[in-house]
Protein backbone atom coordinates (compact mmCIF):
# COMPACT_ATOMS: atom_id res chain seq x y z
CA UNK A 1 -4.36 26.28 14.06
CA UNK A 2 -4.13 29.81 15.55
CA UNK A 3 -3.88 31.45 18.84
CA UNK A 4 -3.37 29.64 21.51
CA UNK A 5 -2.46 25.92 21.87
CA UNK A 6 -1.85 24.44 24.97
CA UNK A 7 -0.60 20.27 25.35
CA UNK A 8 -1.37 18.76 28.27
CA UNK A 9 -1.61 15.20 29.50
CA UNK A 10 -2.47 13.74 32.86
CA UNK A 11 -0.53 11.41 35.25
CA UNK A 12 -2.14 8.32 35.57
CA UNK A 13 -0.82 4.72 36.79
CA UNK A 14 -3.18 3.19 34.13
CA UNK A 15 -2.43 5.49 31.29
CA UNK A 16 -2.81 4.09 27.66
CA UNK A 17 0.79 4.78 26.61
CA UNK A 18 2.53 2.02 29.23
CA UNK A 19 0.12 -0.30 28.63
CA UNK A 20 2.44 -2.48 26.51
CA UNK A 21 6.17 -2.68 28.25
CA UNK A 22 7.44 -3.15 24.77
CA UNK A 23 6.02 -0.15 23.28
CA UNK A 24 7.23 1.63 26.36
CA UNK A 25 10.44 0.63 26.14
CA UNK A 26 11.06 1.16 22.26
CA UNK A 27 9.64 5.30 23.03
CA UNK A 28 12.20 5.69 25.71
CA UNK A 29 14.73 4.23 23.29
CA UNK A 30 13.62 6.40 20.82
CA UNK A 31 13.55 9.11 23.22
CA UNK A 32 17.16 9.02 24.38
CA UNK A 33 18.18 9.53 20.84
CA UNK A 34 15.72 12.89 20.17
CA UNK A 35 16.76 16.40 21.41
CA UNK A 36 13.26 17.21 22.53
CA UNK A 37 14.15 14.11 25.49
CA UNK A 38 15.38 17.36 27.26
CA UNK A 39 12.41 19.10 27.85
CA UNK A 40 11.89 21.04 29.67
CA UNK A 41 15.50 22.39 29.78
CA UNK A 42 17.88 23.08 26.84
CA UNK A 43 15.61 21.68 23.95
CA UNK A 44 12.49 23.59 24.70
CA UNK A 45 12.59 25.74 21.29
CA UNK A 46 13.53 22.25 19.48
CA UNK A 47 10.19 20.80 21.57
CA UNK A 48 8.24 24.06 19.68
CA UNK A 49 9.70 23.08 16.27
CA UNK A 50 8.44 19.44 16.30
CA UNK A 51 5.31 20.37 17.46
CA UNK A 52 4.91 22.94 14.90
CA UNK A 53 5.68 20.42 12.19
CA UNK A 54 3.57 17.33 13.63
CA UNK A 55 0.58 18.87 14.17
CA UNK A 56 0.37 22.29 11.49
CA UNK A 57 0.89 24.84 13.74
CA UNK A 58 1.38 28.00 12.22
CA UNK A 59 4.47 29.88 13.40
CA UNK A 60 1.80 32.83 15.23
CA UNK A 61 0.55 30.54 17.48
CA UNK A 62 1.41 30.47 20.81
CA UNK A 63 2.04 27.28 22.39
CA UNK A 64 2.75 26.20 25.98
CA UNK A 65 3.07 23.26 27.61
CA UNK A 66 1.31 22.03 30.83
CA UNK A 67 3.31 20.26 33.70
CA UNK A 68 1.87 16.69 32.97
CA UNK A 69 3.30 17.27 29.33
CA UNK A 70 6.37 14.70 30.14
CA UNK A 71 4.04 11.43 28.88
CA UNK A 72 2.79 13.37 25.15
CA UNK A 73 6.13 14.76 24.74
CA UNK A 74 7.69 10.74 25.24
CA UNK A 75 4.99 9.98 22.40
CA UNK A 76 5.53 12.72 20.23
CA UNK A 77 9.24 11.73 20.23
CA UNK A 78 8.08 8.36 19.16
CA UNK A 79 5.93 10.19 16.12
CA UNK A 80 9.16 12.30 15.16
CA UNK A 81 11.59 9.53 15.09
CA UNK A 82 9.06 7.01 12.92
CA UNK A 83 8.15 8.89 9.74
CA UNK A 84 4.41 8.31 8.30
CA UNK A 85 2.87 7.42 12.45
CA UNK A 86 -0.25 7.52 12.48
CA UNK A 87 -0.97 10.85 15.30
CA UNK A 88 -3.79 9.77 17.29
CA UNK A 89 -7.23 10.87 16.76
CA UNK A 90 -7.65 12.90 20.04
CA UNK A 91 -5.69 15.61 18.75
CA UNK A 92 -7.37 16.27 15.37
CA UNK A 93 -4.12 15.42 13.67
CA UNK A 94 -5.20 12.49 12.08
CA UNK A 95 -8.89 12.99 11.97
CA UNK A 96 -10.94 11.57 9.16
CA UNK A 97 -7.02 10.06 7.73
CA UNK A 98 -6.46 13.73 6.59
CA UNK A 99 -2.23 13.03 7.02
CA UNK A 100 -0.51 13.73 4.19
CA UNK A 101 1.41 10.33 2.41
CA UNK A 102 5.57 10.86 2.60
CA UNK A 103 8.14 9.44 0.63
CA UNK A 104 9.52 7.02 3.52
CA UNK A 105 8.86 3.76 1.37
CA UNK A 106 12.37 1.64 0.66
CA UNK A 107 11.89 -1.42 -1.80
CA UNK A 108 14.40 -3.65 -2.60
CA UNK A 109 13.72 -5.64 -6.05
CA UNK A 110 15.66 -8.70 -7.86
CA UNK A 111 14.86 -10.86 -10.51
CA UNK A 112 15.51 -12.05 -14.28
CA UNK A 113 14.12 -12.48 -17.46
CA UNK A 114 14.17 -15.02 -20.38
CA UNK A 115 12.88 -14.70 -23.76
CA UNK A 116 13.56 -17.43 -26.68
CA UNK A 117 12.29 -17.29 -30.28
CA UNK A 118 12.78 -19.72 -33.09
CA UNK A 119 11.84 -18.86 -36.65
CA UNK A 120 12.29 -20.98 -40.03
CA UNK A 121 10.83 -21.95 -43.42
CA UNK A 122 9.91 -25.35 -45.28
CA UNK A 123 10.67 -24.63 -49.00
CA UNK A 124 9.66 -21.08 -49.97
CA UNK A 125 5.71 -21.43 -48.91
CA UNK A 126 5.65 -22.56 -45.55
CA UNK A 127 7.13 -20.86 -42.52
CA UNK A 128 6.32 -20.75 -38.68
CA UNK A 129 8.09 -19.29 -35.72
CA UNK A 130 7.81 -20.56 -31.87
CA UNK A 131 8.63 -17.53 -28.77
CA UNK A 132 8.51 -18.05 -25.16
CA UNK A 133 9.54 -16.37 -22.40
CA UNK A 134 9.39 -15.97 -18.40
CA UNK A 135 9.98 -12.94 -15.75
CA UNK A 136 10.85 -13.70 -12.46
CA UNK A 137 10.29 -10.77 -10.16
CA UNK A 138 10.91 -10.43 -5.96
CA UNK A 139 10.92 -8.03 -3.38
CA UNK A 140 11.75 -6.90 0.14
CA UNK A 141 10.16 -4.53 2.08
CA UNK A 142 12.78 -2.09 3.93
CA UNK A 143 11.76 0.76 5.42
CA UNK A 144 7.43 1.58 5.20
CA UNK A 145 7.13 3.72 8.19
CA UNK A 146 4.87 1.70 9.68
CA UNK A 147 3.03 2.79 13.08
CA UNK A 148 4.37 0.66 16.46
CA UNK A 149 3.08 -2.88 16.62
CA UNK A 150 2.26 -4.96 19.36
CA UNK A 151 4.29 -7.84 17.40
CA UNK A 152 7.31 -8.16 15.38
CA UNK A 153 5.61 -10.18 12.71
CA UNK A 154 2.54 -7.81 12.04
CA UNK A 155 5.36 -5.12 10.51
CA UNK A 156 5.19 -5.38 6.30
CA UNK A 157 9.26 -4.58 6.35
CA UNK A 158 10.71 -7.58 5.88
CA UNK A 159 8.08 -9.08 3.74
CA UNK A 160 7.57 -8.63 0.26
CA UNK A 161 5.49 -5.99 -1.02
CA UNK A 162 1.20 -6.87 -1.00
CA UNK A 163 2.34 -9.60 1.05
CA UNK A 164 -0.50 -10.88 2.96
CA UNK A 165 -0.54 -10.43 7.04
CA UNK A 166 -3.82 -12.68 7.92
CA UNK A 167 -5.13 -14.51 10.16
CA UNK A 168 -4.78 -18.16 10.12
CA UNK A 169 -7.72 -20.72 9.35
CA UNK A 170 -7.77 -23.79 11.79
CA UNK A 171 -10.93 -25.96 10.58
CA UNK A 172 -14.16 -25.08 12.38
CA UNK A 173 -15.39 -24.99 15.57
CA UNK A 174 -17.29 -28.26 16.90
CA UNK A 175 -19.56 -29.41 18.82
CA UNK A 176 -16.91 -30.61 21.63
CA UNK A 177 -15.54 -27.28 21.76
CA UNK A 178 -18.14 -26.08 23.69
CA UNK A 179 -20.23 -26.68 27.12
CA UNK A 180 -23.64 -27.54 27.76
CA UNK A 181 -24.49 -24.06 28.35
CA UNK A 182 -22.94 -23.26 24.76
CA UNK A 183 -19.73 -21.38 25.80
CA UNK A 184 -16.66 -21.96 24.50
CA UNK A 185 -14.57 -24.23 26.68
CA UNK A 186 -12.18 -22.20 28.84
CA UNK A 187 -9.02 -23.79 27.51
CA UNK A 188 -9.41 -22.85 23.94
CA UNK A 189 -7.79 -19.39 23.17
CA UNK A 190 -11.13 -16.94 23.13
CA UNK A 191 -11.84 -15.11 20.07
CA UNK A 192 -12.68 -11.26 19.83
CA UNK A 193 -14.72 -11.35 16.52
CA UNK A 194 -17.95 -11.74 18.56
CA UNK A 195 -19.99 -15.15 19.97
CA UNK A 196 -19.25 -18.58 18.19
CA UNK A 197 -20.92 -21.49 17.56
CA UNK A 198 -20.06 -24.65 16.12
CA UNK A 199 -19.45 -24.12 12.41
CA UNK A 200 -17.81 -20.93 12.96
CA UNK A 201 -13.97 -20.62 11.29
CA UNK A 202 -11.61 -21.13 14.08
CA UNK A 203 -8.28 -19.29 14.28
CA UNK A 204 -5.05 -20.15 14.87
CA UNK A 205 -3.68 -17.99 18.13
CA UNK A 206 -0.46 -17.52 16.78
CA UNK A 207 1.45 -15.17 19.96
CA UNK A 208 0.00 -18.21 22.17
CA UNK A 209 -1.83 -15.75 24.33
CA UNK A 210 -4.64 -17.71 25.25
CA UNK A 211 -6.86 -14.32 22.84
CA UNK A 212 -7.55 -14.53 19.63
CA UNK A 213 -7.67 -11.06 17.72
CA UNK A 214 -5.56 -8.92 15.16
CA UNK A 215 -2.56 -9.35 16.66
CA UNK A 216 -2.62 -12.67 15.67
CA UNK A 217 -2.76 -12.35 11.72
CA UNK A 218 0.87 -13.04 10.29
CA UNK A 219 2.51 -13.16 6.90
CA UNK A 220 1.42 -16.40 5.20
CA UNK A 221 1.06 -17.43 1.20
CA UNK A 222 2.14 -15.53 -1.46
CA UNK A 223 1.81 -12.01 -2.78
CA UNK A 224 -1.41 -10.58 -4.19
CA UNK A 225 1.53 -9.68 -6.94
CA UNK A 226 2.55 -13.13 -9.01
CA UNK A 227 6.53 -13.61 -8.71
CA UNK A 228 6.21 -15.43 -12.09
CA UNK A 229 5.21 -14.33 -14.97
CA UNK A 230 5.03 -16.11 -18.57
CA UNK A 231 4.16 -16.00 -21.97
CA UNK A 232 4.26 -18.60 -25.26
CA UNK A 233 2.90 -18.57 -28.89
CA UNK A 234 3.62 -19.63 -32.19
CA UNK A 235 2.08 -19.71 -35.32
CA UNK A 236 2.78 -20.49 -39.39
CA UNK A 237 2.28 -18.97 -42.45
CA UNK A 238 1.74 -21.24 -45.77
CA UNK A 239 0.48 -19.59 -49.19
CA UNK A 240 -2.01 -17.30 -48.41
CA UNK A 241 -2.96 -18.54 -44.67
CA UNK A 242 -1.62 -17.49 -41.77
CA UNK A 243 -2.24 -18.39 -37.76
CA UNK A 244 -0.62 -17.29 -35.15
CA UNK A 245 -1.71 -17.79 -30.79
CA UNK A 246 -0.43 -16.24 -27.77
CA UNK A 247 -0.96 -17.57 -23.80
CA UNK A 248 -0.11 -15.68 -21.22
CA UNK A 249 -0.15 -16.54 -17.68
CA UNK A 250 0.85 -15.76 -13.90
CA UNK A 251 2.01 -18.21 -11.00
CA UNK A 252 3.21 -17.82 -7.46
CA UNK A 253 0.14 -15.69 -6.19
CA UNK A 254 -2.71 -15.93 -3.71
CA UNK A 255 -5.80 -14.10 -4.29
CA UNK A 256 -8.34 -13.85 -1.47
CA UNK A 257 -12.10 -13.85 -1.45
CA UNK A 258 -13.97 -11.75 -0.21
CA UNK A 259 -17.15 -9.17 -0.88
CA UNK A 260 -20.80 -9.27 -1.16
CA UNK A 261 -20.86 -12.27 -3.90
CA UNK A 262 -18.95 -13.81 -1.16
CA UNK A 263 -20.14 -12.99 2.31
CA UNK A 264 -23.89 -14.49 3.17
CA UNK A 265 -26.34 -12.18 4.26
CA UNK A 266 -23.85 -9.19 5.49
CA UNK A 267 -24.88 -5.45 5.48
CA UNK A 268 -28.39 -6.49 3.98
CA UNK A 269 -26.86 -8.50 1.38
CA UNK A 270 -28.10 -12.02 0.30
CA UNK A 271 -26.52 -15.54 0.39
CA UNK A 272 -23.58 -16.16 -2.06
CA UNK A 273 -23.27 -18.85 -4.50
CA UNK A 274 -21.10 -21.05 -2.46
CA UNK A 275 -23.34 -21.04 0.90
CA UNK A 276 -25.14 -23.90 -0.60
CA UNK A 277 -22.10 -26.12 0.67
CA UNK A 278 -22.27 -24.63 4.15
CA UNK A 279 -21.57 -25.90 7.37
CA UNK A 280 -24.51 -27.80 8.86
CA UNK A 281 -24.94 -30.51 11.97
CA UNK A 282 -25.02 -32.78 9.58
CA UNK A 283 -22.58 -31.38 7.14
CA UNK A 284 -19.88 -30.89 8.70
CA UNK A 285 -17.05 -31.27 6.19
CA UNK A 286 -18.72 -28.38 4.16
CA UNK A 287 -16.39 -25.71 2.43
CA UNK A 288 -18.41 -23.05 3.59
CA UNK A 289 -19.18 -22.21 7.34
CA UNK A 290 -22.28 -21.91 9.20
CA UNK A 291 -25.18 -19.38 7.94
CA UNK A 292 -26.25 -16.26 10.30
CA UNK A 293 -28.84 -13.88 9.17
CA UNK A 294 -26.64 -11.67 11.81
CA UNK A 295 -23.95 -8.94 11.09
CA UNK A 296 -20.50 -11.83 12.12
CA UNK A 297 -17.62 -10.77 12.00
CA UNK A 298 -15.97 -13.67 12.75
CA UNK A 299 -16.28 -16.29 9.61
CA UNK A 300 -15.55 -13.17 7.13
CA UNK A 301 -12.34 -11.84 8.49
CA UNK A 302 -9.17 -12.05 5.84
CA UNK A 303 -7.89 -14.99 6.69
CA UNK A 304 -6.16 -18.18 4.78
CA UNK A 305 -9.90 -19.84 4.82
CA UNK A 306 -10.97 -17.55 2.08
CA UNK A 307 -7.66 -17.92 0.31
CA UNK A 308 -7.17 -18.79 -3.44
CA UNK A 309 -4.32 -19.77 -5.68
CA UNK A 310 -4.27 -17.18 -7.89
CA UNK A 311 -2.44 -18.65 -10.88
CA UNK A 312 -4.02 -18.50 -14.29
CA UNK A 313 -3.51 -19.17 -18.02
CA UNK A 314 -4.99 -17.50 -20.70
CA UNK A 315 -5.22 -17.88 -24.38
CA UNK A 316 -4.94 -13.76 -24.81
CA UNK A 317 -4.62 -13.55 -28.72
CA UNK A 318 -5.53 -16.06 -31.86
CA UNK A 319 -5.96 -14.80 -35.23
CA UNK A 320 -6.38 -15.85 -38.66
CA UNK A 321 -6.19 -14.92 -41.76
CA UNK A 322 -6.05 -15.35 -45.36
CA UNK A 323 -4.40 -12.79 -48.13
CA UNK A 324 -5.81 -12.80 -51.51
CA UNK A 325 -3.27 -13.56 -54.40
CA UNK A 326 -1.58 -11.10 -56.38
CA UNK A 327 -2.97 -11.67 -59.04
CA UNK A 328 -6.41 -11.26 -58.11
CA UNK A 329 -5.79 -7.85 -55.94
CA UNK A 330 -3.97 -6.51 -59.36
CA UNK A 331 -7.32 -7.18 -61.33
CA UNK A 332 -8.93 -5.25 -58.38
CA UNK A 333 -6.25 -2.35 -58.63
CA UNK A 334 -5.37 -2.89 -55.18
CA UNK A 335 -1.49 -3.94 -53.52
CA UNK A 336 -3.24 -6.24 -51.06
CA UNK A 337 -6.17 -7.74 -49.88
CA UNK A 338 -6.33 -9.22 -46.25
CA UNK A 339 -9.67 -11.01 -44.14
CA UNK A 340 -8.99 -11.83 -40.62
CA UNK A 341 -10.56 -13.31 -37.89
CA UNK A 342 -9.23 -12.19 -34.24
CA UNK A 343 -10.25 -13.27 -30.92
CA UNK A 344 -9.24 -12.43 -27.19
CA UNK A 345 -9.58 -14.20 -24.06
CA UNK A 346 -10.85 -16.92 -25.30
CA UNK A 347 -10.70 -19.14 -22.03
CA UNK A 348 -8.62 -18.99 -19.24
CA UNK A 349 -7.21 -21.87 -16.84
CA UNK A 350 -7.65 -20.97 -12.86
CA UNK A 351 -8.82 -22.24 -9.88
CA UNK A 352 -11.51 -19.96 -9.33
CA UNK A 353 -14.20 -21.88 -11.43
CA UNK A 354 -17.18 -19.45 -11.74
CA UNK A 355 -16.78 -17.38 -8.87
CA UNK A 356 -14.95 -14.52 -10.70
CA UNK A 357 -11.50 -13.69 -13.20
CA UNK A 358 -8.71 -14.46 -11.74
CA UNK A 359 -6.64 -11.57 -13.20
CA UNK A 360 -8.81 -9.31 -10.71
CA UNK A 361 -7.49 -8.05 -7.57
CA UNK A 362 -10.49 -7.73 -6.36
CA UNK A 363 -13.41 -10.68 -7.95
CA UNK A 364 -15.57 -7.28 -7.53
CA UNK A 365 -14.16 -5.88 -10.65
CA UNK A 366 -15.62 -6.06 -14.22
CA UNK A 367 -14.09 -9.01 -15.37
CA UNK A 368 -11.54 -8.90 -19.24
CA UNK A 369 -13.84 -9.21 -22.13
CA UNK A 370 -13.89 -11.69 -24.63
CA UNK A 371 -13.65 -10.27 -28.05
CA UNK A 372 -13.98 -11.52 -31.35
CA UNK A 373 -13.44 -9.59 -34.48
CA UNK A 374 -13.71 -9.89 -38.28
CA UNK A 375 -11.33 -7.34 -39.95
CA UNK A 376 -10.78 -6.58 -43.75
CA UNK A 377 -7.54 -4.66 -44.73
CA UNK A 378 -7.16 -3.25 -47.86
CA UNK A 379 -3.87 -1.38 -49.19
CA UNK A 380 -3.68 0.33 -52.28
């Protein structure tokens, strides 16, 4: 921006920035330690700096600060001191998620790997070899320069990266969980995902706060990324034949559902595969909840309900071939003569079923191919 900028902010008993005494209390820790905590005395050019830098204010520009500045000021101090903050929306800073990513990220990683092979031969015309191995693969979260949270557990630091911070299935809602008006009995924690009904996913309310809402969803599972990986094949080689197979596969790793082959009749969208075992009055040990033709919020939230193992094996690789003798690739003038058959992803092991490939993210995405080839090689 050019010109002028003027920063203002007015006094106000019920003003958004105390509304949580923790958050208030971590800004004026964070403000003690900043040199812009002096305003509007020895730090003032320091004050101009930071405001320059947070918000793009080109070094032209006038600024000045109003009298009721003391509250933004506290809150820019908060945005200076935790790299990456999101700046809110009022000022245009962060408008339309325009802030450039920084380098603030800290990962630690461990792990190990194994890999055994064993080859041989039986006389001079048989042979065969046998390889496995495993990777092992963990790791911690330290520094992401996350914004404030209302809750220590909602921060990814800590955690290990992609790990999951959801909310927490608890069964479904029932008939005796409401009155005879249809309300939801007062001494249940109340959700903020909209109006339940029996058949509805209920949520645990993990900060015991009597609400249930975001600031309940906690780290849970495993990873999105699998903390095992694995691999084995083995195959032989006798006169002119040869055969050789490779599986691959992935453990420790949740996958969660979610999309419009999952979620029933959302943003115009039609009923997925697996409403047909939905929640009913008289179905009420159904693995899917109740139906509403409604935009709900509630039953398709990220939460352990929709939550997979996503462990697989696959057969990745079998071939096999035969190589003509050398006697008969002489009489052709050629050094070698080789037919193969190769296939991949033959069939895979998961707990998905049908729903989608379990090597996906997302069950969205186009799913591997299967492949199968018929090759010729000729050398001369």
């Amino acid at each position: 921006p050019e010109g002028f900028i003027k920063l203002d902010a007015m006094e106000c008993p019920h003003h958004p920035f105390v509304r949580y005494e923790s958050l208030l209390s971590e800004w004026a820790d964070l403000a003690r330690q900043a040199p812009i905590h002096l305003y509007p005395h020895t730090a003032k050019s320091g004050i101009y700096e930071e405001l320059r830098e947070v918000f793009g204010i080109l070094d032209k520009a006038e600024i000045a600060l109003g009298n009721g500045s003391d509250e933004l000021i506290q809150f820019l101090t908060m945005l200076v001191a935790k790299p990456n903050a999101q700046v809110l929306g009022i000022v245009g800073a962060s408008y339309g998620g325009i802030l450039p990513l920084m380098n603030v990220g800290k990962v630690t990683n461990h792990g190990f790997e194994l890999k055994a092979r064993y080859q041989g031969k039986v006389r001079d015309n048989f042979s065969y070899f046998a390889e496995a191995g495993t990777w092992y693969a963990m790791s911690r979260v330290d520094e992401q320069g996350e914004d404030v949270k209302p809750e220590s557990y909602l921060y990814k630091k800590g955690n290990s990266v992609w790990k999951p911070i959801v909310l927490e299935a608890d069964g479904y809602y029932t008939a005796n969980d409401f009155d005879s008006n249809g309300k939801l009995n007062a001494n249940l924690p109340q959700p903020r995902f909209g109006r339940v009904a029996p058949g509805d996913i209920k949520y645990k309310d993990y900060n015991n706060d009597q609400v249930v809402d975001e600031n309940d969803a906690h780290p849970i599972g495993n990873s999105t990324v699998p903390a095992w990986n694995y691999m084995f094949s083995g195959g032989f080689k006798y006169k002119g034949f040869d055969f050789s197979v490779m599986f691959q596969g992935v453990a420790q790793r949740d996958i969660y559902l979610r999309g419009a082959n999952i979620y029933s009749f959302q943003n115009n969208g039609t009923a997925s595969n697996l409403a047909l075992d939905s929640w009913t009055p008289t179905h009420t040990d159904a693995s899917y909840p109740r139906l509403s033709t409604m935009n709900f919020s509630n039953n398709y939230r990220t939460s352990t309900f929709w939550r997979r193992n996503g462990s697989f094996l696959r057969l990745r690789n079998v071939q096999v071939g035969y190589e003509l003798a050398n006697s008969v690739t002489r009489a052709l003038r050629l050094s070698s003569v080789y037919f193969y058959v190769n296939a991949t992803n033959l069939f895979t092991l998961d707990h998905l079923g049908k729903l989608g490939d379990a090597e996906q993210d997302n069950l969205l995405s186009y799913p591997l191919m299967r492949t199968v080839s018929v090759g010729l090689k000729l050398a001369f």
